[in-house]
C-alpha atoms as a PDB file:
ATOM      1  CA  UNK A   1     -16.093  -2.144 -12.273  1.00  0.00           C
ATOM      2  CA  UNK A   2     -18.654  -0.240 -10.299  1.00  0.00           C
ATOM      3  CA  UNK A   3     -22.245  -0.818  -9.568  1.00  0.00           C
ATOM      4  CA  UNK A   4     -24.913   1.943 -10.224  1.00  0.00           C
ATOM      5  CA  UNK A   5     -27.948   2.040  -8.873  1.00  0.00           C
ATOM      6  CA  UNK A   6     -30.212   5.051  -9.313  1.00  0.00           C
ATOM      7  CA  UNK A   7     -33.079   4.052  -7.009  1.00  0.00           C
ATOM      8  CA  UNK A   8     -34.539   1.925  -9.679  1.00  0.00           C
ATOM      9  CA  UNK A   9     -34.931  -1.909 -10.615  1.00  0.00           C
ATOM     10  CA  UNK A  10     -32.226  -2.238 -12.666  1.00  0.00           C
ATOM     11  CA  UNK A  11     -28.759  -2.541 -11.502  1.00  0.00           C
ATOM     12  CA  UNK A  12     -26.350  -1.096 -13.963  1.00  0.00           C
ATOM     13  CA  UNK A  13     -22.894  -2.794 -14.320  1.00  0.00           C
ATOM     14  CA  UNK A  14     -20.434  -0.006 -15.035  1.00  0.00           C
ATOM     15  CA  UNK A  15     -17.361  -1.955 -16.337  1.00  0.00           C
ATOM     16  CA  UNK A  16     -13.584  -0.443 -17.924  1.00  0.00           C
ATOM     17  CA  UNK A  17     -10.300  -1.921 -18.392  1.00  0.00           C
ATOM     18  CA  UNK A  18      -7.650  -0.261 -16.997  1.00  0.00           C
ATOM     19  CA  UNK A  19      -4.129   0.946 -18.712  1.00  0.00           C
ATOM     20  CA  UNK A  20      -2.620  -2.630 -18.018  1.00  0.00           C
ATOM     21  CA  UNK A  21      -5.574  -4.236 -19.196  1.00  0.00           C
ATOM     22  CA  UNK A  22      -6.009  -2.647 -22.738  1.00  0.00           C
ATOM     23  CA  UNK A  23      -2.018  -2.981 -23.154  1.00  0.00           C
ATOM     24  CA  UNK A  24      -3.178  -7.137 -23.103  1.00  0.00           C
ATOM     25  CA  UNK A  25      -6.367  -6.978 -25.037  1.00  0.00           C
ATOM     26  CA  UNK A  26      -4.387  -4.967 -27.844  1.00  0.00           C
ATOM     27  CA  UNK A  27      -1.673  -7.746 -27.809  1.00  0.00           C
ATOM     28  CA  UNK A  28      -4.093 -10.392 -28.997  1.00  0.00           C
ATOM     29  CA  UNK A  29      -2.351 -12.720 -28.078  1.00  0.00           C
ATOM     30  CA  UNK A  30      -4.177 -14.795 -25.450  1.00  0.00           C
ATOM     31  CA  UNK A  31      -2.547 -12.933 -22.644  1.00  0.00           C
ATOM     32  CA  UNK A  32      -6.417 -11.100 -21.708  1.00  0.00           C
ATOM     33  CA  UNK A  33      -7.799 -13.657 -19.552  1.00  0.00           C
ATOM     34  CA  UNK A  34      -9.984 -12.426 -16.544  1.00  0.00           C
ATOM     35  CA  UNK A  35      -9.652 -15.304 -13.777  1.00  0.00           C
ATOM     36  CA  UNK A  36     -10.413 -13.296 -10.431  1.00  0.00           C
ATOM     37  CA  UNK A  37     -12.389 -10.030  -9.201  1.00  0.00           C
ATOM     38  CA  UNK A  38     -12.900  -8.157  -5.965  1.00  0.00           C
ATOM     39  CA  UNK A  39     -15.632  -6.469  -4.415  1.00  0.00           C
ATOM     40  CA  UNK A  40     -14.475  -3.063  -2.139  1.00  0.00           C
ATOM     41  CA  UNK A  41     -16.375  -0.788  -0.032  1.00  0.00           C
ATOM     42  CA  UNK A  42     -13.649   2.218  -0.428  1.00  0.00           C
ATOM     43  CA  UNK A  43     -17.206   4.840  -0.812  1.00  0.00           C
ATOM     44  CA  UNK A  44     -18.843   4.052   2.327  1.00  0.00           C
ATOM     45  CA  UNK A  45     -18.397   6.581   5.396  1.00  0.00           C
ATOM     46  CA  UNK A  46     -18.796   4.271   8.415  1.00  0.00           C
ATOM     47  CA  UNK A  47     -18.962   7.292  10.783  1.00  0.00           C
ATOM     48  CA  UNK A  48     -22.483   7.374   9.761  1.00  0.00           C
ATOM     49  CA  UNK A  49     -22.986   4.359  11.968  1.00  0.00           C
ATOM     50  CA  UNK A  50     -21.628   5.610  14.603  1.00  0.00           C
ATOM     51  CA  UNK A  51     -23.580   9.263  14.058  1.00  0.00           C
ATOM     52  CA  UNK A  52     -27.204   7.131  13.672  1.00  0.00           C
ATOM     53  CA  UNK A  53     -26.854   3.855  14.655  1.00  0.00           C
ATOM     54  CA  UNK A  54     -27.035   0.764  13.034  1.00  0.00           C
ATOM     55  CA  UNK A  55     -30.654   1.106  12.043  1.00  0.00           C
ATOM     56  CA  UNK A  56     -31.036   4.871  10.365  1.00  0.00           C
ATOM     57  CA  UNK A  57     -27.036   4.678   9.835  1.00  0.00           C
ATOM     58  CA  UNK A  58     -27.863   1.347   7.281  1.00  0.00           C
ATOM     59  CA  UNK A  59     -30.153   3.170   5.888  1.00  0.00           C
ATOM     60  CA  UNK A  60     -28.834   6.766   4.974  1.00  0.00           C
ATOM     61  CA  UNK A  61     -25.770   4.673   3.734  1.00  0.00           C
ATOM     62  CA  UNK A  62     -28.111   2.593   1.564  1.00  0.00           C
ATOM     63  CA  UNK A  63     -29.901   5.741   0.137  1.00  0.00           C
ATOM     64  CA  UNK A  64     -27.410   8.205  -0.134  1.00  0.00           C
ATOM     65  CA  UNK A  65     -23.704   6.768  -0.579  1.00  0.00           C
ATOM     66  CA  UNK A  66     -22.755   7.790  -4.120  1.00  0.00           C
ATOM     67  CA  UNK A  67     -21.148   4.821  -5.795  1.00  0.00           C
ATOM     68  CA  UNK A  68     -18.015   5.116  -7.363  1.00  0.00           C
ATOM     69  CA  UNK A  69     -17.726   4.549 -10.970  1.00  0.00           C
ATOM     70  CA  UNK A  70     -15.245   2.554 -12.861  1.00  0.00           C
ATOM     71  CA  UNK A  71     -11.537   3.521 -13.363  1.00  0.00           C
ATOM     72  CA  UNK A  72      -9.294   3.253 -15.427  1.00  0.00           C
ATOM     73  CA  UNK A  73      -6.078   3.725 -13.138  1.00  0.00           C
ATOM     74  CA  UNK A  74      -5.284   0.251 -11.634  1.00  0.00           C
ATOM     75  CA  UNK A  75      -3.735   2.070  -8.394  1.00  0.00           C
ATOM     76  CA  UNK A  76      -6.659   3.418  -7.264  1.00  0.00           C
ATOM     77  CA  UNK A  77     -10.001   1.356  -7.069  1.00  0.00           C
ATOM     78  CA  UNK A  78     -10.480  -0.572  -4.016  1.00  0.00           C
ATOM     79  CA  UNK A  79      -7.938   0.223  -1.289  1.00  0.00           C
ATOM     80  CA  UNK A  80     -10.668  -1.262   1.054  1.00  0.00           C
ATOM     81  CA  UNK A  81     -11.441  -4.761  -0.317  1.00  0.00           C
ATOM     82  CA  UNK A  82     -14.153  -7.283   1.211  1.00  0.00           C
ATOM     83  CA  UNK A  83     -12.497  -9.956   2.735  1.00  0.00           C
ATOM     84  CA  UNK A  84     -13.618 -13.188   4.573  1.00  0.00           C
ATOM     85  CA  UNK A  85     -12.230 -14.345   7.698  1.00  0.00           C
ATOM     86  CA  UNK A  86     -13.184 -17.384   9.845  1.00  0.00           C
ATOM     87  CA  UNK A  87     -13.145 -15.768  13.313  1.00  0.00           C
ATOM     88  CA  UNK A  88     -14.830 -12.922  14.587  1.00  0.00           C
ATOM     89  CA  UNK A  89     -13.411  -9.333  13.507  1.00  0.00           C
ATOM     90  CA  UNK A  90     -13.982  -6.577  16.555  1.00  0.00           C
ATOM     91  CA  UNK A  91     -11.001  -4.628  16.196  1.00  0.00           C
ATOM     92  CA  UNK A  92      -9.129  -3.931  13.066  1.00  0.00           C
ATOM     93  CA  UNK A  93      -5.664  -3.538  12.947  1.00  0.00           C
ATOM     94  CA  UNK A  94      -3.206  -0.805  11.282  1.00  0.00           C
ATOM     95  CA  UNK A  95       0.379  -0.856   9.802  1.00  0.00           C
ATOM     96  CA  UNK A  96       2.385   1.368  12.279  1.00  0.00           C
ATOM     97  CA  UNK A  97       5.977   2.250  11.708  1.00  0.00           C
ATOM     98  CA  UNK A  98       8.362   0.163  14.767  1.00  0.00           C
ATOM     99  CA  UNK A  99      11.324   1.840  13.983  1.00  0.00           C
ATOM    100  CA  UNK A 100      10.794   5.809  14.243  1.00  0.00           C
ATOM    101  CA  UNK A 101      14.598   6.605  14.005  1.00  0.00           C
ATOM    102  CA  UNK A 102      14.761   5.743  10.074  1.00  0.00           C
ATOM    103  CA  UNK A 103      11.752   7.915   9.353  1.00  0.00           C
ATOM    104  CA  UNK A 104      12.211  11.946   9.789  1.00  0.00           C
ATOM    105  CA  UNK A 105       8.056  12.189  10.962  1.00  0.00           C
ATOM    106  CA  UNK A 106       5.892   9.047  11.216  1.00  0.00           C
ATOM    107  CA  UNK A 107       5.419   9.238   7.442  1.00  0.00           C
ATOM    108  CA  UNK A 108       8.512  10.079   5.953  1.00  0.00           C
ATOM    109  CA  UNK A 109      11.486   8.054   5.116  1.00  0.00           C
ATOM    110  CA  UNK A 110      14.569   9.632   3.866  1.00  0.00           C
ATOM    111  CA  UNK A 111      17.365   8.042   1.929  1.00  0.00           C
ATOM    112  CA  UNK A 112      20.651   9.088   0.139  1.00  0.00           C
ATOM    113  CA  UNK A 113      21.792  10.833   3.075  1.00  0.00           C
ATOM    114  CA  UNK A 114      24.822  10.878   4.920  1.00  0.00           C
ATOM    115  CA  UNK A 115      24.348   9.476   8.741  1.00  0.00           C
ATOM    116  CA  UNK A 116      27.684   9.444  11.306  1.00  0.00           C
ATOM    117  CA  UNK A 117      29.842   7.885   9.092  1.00  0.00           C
ATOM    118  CA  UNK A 118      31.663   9.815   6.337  1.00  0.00           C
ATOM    119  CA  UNK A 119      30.008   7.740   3.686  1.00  0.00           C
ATOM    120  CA  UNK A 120      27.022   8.482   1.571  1.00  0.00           C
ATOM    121  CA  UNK A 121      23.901   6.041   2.085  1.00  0.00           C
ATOM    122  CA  UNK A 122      21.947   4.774  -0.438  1.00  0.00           C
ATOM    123  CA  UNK A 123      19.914   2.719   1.676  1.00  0.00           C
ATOM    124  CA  UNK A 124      17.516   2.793   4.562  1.00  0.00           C
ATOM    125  CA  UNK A 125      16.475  -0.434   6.919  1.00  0.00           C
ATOM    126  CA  UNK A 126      12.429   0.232   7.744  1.00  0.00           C
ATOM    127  CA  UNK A 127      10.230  -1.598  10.378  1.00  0.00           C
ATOM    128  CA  UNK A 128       6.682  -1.916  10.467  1.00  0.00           C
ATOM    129  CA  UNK A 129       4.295  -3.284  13.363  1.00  0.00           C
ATOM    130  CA  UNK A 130       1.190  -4.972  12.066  1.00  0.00           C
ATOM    131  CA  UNK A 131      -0.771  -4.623  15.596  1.00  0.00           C
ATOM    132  CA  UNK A 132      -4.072  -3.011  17.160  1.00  0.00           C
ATOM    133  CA  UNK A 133      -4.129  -0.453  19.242  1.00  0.00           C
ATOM    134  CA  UNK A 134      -4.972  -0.538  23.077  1.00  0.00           C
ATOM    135  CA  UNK A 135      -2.752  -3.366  23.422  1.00  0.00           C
ATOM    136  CA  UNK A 136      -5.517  -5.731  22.044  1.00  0.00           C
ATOM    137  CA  UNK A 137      -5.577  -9.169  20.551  1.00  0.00           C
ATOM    138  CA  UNK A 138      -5.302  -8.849  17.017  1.00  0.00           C
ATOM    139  CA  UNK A 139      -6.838 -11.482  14.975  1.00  0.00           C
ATOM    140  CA  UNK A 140      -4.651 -14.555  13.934  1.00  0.00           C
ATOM    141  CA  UNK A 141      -6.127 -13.650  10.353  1.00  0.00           C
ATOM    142  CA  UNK A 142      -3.735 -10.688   9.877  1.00  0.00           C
ATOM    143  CA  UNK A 143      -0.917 -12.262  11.804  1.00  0.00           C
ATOM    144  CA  UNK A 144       2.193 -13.146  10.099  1.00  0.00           C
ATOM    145  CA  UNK A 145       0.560 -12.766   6.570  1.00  0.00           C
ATOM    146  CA  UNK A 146       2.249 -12.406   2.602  1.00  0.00           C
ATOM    147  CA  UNK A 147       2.326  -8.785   2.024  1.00  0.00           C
ATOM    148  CA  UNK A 148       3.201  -6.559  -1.642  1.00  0.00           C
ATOM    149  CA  UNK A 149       5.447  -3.929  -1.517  1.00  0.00           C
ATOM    150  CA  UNK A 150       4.991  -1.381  -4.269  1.00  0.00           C
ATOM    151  CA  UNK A 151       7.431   1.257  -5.565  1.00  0.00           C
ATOM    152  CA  UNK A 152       8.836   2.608  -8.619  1.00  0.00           C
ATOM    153  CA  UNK A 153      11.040   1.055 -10.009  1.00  0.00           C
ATOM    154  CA  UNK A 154      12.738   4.032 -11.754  1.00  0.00           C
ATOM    155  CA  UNK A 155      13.838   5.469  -8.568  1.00  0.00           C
ATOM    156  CA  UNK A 156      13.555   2.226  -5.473  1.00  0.00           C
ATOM    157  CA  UNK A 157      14.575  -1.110  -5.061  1.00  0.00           C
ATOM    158  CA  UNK A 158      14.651  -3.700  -2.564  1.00  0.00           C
ATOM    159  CA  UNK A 159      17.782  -4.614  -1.658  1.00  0.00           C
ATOM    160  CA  UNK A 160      17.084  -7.017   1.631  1.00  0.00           C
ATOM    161  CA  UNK A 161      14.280  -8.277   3.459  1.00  0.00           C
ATOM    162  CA  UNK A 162      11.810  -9.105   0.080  1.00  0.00           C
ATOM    163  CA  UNK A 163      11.576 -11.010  -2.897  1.00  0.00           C
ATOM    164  CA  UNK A 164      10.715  -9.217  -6.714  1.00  0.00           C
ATOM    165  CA  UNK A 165       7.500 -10.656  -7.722  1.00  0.00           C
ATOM    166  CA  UNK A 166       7.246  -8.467 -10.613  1.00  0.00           C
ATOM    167  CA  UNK A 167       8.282  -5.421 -12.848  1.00  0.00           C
ATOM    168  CA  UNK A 168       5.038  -3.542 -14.868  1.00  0.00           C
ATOM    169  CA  UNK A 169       6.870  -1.849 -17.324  1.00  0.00           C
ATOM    170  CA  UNK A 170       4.287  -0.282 -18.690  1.00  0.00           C
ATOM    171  CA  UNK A 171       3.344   1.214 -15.281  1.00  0.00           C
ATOM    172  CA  UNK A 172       7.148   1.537 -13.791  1.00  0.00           C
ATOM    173  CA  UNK A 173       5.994  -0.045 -10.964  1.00  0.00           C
ATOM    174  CA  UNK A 174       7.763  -3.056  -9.334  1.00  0.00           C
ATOM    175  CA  UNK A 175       5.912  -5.861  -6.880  1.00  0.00           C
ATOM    176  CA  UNK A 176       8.607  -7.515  -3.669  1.00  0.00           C
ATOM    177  CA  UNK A 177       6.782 -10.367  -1.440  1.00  0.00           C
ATOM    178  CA  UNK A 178       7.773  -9.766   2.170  1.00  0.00           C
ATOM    179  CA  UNK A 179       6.323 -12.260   5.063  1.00  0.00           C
ATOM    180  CA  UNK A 180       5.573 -10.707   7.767  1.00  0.00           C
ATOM    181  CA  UNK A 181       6.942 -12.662  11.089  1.00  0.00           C
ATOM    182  CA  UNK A 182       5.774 -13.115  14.871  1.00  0.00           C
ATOM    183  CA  UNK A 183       6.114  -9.994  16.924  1.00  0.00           C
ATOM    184  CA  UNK A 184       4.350 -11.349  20.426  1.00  0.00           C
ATOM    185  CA  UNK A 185       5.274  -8.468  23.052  1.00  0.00           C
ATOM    186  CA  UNK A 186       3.293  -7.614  26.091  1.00  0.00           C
ATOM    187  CA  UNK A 187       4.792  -8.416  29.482  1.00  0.00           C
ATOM    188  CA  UNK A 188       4.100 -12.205  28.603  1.00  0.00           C
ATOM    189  CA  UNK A 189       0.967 -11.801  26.770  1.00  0.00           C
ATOM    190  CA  UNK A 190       0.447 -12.866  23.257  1.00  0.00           C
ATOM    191  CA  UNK A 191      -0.862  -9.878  20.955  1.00  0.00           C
ATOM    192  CA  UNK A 192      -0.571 -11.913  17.952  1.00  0.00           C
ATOM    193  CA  UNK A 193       1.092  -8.753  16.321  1.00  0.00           C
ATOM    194  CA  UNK A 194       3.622  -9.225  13.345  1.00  0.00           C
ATOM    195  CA  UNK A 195       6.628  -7.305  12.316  1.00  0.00           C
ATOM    196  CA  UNK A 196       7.128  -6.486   8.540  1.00  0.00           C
ATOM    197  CA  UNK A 197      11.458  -5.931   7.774  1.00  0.00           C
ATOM    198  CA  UNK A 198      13.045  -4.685   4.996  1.00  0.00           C
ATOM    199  CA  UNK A 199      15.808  -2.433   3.376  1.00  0.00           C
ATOM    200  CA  UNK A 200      14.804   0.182   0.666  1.00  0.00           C
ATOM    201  CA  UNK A 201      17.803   1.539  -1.967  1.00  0.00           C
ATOM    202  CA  UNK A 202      18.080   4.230  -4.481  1.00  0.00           C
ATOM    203  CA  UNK A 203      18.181   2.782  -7.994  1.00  0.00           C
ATOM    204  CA  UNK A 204      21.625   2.571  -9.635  1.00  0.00           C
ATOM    205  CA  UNK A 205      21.018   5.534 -11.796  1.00  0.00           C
ATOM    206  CA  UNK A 206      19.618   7.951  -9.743  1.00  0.00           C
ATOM    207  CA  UNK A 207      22.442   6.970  -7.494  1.00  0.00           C
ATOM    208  CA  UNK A 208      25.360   7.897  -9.795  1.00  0.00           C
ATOM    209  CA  UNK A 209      23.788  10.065 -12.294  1.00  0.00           C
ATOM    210  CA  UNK A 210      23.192  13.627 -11.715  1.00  0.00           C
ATOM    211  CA  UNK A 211      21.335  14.306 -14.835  1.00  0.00           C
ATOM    212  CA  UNK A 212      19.231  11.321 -14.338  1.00  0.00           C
ATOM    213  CA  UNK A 213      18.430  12.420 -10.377  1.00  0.00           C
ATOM    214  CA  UNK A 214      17.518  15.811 -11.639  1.00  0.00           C
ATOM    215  CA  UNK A 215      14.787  14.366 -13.874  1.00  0.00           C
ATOM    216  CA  UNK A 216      12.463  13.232 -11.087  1.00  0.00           C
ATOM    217  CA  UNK A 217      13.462  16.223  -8.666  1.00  0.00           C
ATOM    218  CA  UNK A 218      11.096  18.072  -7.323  1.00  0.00           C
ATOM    219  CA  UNK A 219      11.375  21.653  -8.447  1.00  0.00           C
ATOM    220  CA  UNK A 220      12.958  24.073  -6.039  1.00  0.00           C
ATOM    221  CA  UNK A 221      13.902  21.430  -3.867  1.00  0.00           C
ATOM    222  CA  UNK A 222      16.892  19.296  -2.966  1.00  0.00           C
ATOM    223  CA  UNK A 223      14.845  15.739  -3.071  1.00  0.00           C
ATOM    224  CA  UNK A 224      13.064  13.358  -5.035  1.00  0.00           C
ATOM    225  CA  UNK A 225       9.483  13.007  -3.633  1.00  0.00           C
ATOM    226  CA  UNK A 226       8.201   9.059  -4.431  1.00  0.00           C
ATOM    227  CA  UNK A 227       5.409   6.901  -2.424  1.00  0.00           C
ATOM    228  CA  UNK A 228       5.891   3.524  -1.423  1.00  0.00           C
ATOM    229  CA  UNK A 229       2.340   1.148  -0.585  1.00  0.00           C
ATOM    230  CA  UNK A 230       2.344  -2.096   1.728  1.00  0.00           C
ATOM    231  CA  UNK A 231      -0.784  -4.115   1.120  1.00  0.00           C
ATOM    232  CA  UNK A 232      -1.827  -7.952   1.910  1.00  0.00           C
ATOM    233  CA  UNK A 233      -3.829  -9.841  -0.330  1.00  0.00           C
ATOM    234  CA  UNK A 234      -5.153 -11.843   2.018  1.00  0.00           C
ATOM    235  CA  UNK A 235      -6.304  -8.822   4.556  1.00  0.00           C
ATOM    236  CA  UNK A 236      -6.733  -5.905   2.037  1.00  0.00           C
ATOM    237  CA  UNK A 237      -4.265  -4.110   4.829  1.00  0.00           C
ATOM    238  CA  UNK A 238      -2.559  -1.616   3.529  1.00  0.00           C
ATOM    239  CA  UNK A 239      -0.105   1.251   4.379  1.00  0.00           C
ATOM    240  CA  UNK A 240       1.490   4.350   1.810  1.00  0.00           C
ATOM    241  CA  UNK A 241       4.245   6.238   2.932  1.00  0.00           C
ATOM    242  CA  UNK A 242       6.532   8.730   1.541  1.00  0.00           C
ATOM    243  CA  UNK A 243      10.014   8.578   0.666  1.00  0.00           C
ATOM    244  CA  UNK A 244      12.688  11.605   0.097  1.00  0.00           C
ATOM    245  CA  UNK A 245      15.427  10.375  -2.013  1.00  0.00           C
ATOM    246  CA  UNK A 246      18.510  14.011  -1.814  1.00  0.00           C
ATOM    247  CA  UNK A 247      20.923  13.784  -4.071  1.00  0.00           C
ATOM    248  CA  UNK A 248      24.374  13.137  -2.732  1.00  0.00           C
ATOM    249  CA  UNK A 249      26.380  16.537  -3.200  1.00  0.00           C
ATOM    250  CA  UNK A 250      23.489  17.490  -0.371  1.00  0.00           C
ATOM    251  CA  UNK A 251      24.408  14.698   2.034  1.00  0.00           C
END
């Protein structure tokens, strides 16, 4: 749902279901029952506040931020949700990978390689360190939080670390809850940061099948390119990251 407003007095309410949400409506069933929304800022560009100042900066963003209209892809709107907290916010804090040696670049994590031993791996242990930079307090709000991990479930799985919340079949997607736990390290010094644990693995088929793995290959290329996104409901924190799956006659 987006909210356009073309410098007039009416506010316009531009409103679509998404893929998941006709797939209900056309059951008729029952199963179409909005309980809960969520207002985002994902179209503002801050930087103009920091350009202008708070004054002229409010402004400009006021007059000349294009709104975003409505989607119908339930991925994409509002990556940046409005939250609430009860303390003071001055420094907002990122999802940083903790352990570098599972991912090939900061970014990257690549499975269904070989490592030392002589057998072929299927799965890959991942760290993440909920934290602010500088070495700053971050706010007890984003400490030690419920967070959603999102992958497809044609070609990923959670095999430690998580619980499945869900399977959309209608968007091969598949939901884990992971809870994030105390990660206070600073010569003493409570950070209030939080460590987020768990252990990706290739999906059964892709694992043993070569016709399946060459499906979802990408062309020219020994891999299967796939995203995976950690977000918190609570927070709207959120972190996407890539993952190379290589098939195991290239380990």
């Amino acid at each position: 749902m987006g909210f356009l407003d073309h410098s007039t007095n009416n506010i316009i309410v531009d409103a679509v279901l998404t893929k998941k949400g006709r797939e209900y409506l056309a059951k008729n069933n029952g199963e179409f029952n909005i309980q809960t929304f969520s207002l985002g800022d994902d179209e503002v560009d801050y930087n103009i506040i920091k350009q202008y100042g708070r004054t002229v900066g409010k402004e400009k963003i006021e007059k000349n931020t294009p709104v975003m209209e409505a989607t119908t892809d339930s991925s994409s709107p509002i990556k940046y949700p409005l939250i609430t907290v009860s303390e003071p916010i001055i420094y907002y804090p990122t999802i940083a990978v903790d352990a570098p040696a599972d991912f090939k670049s900061s970014e990257v994590l690549e499975v269904g390689v070989t490592g030392s031993s002589s057998l072929y791996s299927t799965s890959q242990a991942t760290k993440f360190l909920i934290s602010t930079s500088g070495n700053r307090v971050t706010a007890n709000s984003f400490s030690n939080n419920v967070y959603r991990i999102e992958m497809d479930s044609r070609l990923l799985r959670m095999t430690t670390g998580g619980v499945a919340e869900m399977t959309d079949t209608f968007d091969k997607r598949t939901f884990y809850i992971v809870k994030a736990t105390s990660a206070n390290s600073n010569g003493g010094a409570s950070l209030n940061n939080s460590q987020l644990s768990f252990t990706l693995g290739v999906t059964d088929n892709i694992n043993t099948s070569t016709t399946e793995f060459a499906k979802y290959q990408v062309s020219g290329e020994t891999f299967i390119r796939t995203f995976v996104r950690i977000s918190s409901n609570q927070t709207g924190l959120s972190k996407i990251f890539e993952v190379k799956i290589y098939a195991k006659t290239n380990a």
